[in-house]
Protein backbone atom coordinates (compact mmCIF):
# COMPACT_ATOMS: atom_id res chain seq x y z
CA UNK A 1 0.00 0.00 0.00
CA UNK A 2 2.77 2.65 -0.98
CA UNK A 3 0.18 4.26 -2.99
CA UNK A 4 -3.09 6.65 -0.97
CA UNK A 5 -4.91 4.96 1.05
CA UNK A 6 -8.64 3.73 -0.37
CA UNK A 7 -11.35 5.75 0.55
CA UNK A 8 -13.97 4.14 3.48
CA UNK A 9 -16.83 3.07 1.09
CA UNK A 10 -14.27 0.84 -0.83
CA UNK A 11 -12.75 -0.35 2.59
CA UNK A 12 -16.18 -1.14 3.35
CA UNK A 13 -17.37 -3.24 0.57
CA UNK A 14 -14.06 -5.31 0.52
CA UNK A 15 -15.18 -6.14 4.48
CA UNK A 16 -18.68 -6.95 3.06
CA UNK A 17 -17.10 -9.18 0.44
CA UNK A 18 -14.64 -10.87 2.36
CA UNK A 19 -17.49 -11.79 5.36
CA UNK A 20 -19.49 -12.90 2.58
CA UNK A 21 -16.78 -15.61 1.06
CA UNK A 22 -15.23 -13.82 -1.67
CA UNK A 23 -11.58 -14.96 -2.74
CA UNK A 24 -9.09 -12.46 -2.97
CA UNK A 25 -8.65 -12.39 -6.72
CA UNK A 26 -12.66 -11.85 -6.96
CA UNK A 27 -12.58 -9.04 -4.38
CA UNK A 28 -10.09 -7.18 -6.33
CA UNK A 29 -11.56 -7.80 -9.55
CA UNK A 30 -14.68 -6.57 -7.84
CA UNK A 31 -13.68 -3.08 -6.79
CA UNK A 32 -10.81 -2.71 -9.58
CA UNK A 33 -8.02 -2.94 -7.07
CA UNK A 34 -4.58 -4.60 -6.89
CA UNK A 35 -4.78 -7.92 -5.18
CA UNK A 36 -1.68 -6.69 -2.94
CA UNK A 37 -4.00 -4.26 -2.28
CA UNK A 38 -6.88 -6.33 -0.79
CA UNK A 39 -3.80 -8.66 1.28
CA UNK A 40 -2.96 -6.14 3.05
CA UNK A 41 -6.20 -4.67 4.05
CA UNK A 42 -7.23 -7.97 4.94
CA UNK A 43 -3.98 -8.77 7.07
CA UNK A 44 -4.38 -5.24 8.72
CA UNK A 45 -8.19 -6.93 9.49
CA UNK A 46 -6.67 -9.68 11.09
CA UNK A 47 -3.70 -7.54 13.26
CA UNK A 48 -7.09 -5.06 14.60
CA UNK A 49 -8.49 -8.30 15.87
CA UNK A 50 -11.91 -7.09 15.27
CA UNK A 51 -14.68 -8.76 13.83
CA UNK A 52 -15.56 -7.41 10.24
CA UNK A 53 -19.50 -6.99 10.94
CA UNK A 54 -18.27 -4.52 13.88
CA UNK A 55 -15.93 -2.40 12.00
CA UNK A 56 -18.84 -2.30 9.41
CA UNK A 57 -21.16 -1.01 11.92
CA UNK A 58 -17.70 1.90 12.91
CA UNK A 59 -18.35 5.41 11.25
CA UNK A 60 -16.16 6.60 8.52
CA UNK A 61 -12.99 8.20 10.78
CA UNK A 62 -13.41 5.62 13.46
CA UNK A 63 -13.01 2.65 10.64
CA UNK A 64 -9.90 5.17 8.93
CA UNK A 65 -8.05 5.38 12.52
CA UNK A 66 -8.51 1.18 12.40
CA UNK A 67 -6.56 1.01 8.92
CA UNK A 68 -4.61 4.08 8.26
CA UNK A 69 -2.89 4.81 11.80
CA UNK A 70 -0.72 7.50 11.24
CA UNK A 71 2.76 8.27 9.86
CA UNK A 72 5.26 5.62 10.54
CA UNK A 73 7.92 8.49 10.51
CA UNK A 74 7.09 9.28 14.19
CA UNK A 75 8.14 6.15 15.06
CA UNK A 76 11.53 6.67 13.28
CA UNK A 77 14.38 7.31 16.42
CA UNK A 78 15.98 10.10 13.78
CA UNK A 79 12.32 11.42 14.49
CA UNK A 80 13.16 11.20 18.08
CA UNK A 81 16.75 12.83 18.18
CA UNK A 82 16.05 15.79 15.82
CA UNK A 83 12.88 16.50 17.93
CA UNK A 84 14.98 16.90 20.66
CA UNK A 85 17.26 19.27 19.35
CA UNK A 86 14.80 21.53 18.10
CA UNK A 87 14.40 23.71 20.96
CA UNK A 88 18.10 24.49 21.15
CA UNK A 89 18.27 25.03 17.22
CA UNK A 90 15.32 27.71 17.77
CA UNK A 91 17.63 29.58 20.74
CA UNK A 92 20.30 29.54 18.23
CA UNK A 93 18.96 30.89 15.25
CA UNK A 94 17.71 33.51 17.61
CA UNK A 95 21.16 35.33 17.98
CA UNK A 96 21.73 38.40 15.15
CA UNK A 97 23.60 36.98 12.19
CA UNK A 98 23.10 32.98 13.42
CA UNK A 99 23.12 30.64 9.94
CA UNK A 100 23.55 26.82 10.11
CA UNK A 101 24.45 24.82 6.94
CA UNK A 102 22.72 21.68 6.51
CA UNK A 103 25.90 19.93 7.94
CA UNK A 104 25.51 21.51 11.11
CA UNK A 105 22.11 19.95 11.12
CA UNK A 106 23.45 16.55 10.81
CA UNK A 107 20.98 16.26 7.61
CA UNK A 108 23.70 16.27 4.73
């Protein structure tokens, strides 16, 4: 799924589908999506451990949260360290005539 996330209504009739016995091949062919596509909705089904008649029942941005958690850069530790250096890069650049080269960043 490098590509944008499916909108909820196709989400939702690939749950329908897949409660209701569909192979994966037929489910894609279905709703014109990769078969990838509909393995790895399906195994992000399983990993919620939720039945699929509940997350039917979910609203749109409750059933979005379920599938599309967030961005997996937050979880980086580079995320971590430059967040923490932020504050004393803002002090810095606060003095008259402060510049800082990328390399000084530690991003070249």
């Amino acid at each position: 799924m490098a590509g944008k996330p499916r909108p909820m209504s196709q989400i939702k009739q690939l749950l329908r589908l897949h409660s209701q016995g569909y192979s994966i091949k037929a489910i894609a062919r279905t709703l014109g999506i990769s078969k990838n596509t509909v393995k790895s909705y399906l195994s992000k089904l399983e990993s919620v451990n939720i039945e699929p008649q509940e997350l039917l029942q979910l609203e749109d941005p409750a059933l979005e949260n379920k599938f599309h958690a967030g961005n997996p850069a937050y979880k980086d530790p580079r995320y971590v360290h430059l967040k923490g250096k932020l504050d004393y890069f803002r002090t810095q650049l606060k003095d008259v005539g402060a510049t800082y080269p990328a390399c000084q960043l530690h991003i070249c």
